[in-house]
N, C-alpha and C. Protein backbone atom coordinates (compact mmCIF):
# COMPACT_ATOMS: atom_id res chain seq x y z
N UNK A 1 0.81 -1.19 0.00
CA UNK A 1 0.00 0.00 0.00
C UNK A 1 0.86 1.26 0.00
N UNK A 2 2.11 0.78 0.62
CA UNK A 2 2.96 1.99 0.58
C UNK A 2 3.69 2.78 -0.69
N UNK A 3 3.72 2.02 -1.34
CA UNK A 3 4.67 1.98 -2.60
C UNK A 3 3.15 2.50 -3.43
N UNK A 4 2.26 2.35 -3.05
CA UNK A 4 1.30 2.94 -4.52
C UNK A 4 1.15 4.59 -4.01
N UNK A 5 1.21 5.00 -2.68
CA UNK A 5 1.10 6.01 -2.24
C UNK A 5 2.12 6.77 -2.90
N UNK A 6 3.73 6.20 -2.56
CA UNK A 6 4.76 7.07 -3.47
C UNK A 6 4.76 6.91 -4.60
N UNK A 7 4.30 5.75 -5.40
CA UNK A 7 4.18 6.44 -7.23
C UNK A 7 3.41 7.42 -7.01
N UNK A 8 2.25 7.10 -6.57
CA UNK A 8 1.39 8.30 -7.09
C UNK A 8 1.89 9.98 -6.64
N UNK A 9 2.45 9.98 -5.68
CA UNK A 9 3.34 11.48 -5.38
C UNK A 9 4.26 11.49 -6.17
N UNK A 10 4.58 10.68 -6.70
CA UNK A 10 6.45 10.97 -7.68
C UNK A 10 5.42 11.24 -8.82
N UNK A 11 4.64 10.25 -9.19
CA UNK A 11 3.81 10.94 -10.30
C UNK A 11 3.23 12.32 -10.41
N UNK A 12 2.53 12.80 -9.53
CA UNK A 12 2.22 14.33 -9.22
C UNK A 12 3.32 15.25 -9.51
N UNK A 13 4.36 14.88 -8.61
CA UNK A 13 5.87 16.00 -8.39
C UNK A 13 5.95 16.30 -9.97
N UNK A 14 6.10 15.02 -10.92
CA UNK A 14 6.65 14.96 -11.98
C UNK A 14 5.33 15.95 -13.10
N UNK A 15 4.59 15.85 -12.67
CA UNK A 15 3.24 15.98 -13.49
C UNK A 15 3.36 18.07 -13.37
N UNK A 16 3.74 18.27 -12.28
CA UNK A 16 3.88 19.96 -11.80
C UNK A 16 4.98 19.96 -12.20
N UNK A 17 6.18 19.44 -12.79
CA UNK A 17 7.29 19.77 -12.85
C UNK A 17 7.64 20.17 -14.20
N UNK A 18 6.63 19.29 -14.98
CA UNK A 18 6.26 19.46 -16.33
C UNK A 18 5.24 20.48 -16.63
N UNK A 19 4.36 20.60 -16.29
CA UNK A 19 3.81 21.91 -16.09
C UNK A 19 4.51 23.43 -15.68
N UNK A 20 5.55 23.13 -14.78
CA UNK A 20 6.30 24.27 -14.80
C UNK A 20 7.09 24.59 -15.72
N UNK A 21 7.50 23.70 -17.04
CA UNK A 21 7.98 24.09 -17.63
C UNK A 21 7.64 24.71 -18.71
N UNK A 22 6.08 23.83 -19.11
CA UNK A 22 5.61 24.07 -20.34
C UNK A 22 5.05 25.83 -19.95
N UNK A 23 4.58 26.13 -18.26
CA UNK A 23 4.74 27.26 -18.05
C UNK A 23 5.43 28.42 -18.88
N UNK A 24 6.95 28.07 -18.36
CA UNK A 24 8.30 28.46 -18.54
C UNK A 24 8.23 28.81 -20.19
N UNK A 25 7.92 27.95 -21.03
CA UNK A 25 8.17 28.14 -22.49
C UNK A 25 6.73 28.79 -22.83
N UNK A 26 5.71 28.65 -22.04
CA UNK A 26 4.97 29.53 -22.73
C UNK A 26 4.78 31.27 -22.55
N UNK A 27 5.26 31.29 -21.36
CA UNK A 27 5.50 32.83 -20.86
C UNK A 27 7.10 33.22 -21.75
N UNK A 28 7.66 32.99 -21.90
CA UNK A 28 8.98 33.14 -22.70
C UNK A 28 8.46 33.58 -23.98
N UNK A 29 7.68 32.78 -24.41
CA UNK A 29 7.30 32.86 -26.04
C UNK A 29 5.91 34.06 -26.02
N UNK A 30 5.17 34.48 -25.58
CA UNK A 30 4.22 35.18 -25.30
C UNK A 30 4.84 36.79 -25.04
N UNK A 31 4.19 37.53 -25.01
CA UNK A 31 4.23 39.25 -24.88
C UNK A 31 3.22 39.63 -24.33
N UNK A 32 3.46 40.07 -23.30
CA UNK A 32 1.88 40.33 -22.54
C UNK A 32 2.32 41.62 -21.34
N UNK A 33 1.63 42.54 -20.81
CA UNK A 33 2.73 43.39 -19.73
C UNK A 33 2.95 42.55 -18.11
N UNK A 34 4.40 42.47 -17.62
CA UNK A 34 4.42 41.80 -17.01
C UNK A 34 5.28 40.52 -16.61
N UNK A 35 5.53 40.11 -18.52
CA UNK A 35 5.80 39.10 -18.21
C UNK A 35 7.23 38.56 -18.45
N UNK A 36 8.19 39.53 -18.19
CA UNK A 36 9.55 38.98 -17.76
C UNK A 36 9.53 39.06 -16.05
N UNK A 37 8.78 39.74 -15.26
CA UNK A 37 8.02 39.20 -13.70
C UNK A 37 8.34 37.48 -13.83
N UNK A 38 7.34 37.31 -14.45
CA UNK A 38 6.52 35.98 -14.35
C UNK A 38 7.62 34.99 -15.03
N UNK A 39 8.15 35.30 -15.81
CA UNK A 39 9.25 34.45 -16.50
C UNK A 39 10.00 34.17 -15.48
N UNK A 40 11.18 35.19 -15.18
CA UNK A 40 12.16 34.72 -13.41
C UNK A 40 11.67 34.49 -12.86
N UNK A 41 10.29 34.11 -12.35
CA UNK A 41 9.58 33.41 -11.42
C UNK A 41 9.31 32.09 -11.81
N UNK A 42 9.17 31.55 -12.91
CA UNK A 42 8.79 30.74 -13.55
C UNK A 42 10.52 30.44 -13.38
N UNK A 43 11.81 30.35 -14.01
CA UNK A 43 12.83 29.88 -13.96
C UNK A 43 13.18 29.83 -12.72
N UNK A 44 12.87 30.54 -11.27
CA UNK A 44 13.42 30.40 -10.22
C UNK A 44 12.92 29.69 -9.69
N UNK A 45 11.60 29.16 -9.80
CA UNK A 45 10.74 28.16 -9.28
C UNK A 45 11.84 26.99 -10.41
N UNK A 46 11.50 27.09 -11.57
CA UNK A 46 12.37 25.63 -12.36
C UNK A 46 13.64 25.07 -11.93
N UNK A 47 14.42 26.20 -11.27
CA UNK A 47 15.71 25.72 -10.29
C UNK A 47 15.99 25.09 -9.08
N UNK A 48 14.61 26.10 -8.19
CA UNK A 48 14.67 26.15 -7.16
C UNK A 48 13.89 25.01 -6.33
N UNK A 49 12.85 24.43 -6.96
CA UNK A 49 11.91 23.29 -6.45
C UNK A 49 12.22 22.09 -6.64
N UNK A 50 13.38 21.62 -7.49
CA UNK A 50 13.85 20.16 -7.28
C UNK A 50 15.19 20.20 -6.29
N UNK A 51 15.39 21.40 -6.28
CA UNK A 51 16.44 21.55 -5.08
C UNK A 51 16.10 21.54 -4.06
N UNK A 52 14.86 21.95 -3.60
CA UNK A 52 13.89 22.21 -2.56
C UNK A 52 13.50 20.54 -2.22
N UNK A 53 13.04 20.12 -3.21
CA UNK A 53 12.52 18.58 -3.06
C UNK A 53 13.76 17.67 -2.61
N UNK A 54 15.24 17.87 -3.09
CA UNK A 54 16.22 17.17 -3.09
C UNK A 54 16.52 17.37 -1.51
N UNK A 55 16.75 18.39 -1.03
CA UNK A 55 16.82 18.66 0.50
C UNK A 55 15.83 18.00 1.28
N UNK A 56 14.65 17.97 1.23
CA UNK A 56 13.08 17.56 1.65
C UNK A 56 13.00 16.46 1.74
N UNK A 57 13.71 15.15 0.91
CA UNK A 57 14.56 13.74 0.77
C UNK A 57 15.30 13.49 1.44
N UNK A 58 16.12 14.44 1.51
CA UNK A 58 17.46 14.36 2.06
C UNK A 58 17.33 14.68 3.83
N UNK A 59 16.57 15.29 3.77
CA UNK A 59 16.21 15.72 5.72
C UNK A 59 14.88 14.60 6.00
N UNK A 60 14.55 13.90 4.94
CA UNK A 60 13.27 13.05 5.84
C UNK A 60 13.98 11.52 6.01
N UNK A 61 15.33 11.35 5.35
CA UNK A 61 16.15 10.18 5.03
C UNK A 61 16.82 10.23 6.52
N UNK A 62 17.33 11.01 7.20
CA UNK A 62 18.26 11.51 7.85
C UNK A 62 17.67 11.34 9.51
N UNK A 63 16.33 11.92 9.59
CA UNK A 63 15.30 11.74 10.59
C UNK A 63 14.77 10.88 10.72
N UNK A 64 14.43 9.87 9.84
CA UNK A 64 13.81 8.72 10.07
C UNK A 64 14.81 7.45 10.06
N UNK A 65 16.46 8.08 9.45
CA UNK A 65 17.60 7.14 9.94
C UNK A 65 17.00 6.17 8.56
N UNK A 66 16.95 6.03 7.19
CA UNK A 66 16.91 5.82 6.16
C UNK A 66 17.28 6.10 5.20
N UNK A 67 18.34 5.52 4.40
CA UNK A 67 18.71 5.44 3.33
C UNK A 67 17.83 6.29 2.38
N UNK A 68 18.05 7.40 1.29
CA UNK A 68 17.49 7.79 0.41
C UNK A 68 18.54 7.90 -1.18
N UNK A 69 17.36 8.47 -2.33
CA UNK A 69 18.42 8.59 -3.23
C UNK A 69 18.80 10.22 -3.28
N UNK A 70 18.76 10.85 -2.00
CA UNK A 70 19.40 11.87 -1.40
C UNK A 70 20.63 12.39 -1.19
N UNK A 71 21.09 10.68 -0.76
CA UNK A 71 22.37 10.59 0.14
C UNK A 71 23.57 10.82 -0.58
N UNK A 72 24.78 11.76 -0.45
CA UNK A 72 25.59 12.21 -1.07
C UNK A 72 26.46 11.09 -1.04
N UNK A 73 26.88 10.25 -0.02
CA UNK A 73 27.25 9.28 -0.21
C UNK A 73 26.75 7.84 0.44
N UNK A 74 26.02 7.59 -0.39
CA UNK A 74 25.48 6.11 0.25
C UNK A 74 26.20 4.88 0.83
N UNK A 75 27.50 4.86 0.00
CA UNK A 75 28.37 3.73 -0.10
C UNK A 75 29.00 3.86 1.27
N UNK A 76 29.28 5.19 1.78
CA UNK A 76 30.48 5.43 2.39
C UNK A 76 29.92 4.60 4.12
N UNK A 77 28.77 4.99 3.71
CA UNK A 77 28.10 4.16 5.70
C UNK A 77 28.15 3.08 5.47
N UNK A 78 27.62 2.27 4.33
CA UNK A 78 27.86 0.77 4.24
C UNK A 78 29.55 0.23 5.25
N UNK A 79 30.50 0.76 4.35
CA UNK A 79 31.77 0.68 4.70
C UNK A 79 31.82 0.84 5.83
N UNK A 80 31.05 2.35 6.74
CA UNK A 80 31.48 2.10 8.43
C UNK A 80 30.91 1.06 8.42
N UNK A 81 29.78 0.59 8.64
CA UNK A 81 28.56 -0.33 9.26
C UNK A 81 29.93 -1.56 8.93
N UNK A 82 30.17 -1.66 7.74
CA UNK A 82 31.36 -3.30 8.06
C UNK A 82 32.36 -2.81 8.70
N UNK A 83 32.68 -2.20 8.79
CA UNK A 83 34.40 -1.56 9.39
C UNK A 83 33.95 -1.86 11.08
N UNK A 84 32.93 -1.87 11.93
CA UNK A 84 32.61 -1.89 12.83
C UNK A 84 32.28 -2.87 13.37
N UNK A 85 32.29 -3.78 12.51
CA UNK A 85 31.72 -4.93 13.36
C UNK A 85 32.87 -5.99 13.22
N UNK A 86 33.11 -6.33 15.04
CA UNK A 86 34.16 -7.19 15.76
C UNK A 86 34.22 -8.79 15.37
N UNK A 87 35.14 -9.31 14.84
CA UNK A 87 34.80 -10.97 14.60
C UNK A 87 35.58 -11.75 15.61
């Protein structure tokens, strides 16, 4: 049940993410008053919200003590976790 909950949010994320872009190219291509506003808003949101999401991964991985595809280095804890244990 869990796993249909996160497609369907990765599906959403992805679904607005694409929408922000087609945003992005349609305010770009358009002339209207206003809309270099709305354009850097539109690109600062396109920068700024998978970075936002990447952190948001990365701090719920961290708190709940779980592995994400966040982790700058995943490999490197594996290695403590064996390096630590006494035979």
């Amino acid at each position: 049940m869990k796993k249909n909950h996160k497609r369907i949010a990765a599906m959403v994320c992805i679904v607005l993410l694409l929408l922000l872009y087609i945003a992005t190219l349609v305010v770009s291509i358009l002339d209207f008053p206003g809309h270099d506003k709305l354009f850097a808003a539109c690109l600062g949101a396109t920068v700024g919200l998978p970075i936002l999401l990447w952190l948001y991964i990365g701090l719920f991985g961290k708190l709940t003590d779980r592995r994400t595809m966040a982790d700058l280095f995943p490999d490197a804890e594996e290695k403590d976790a064996k390096d630590n244990i006494e035979i």
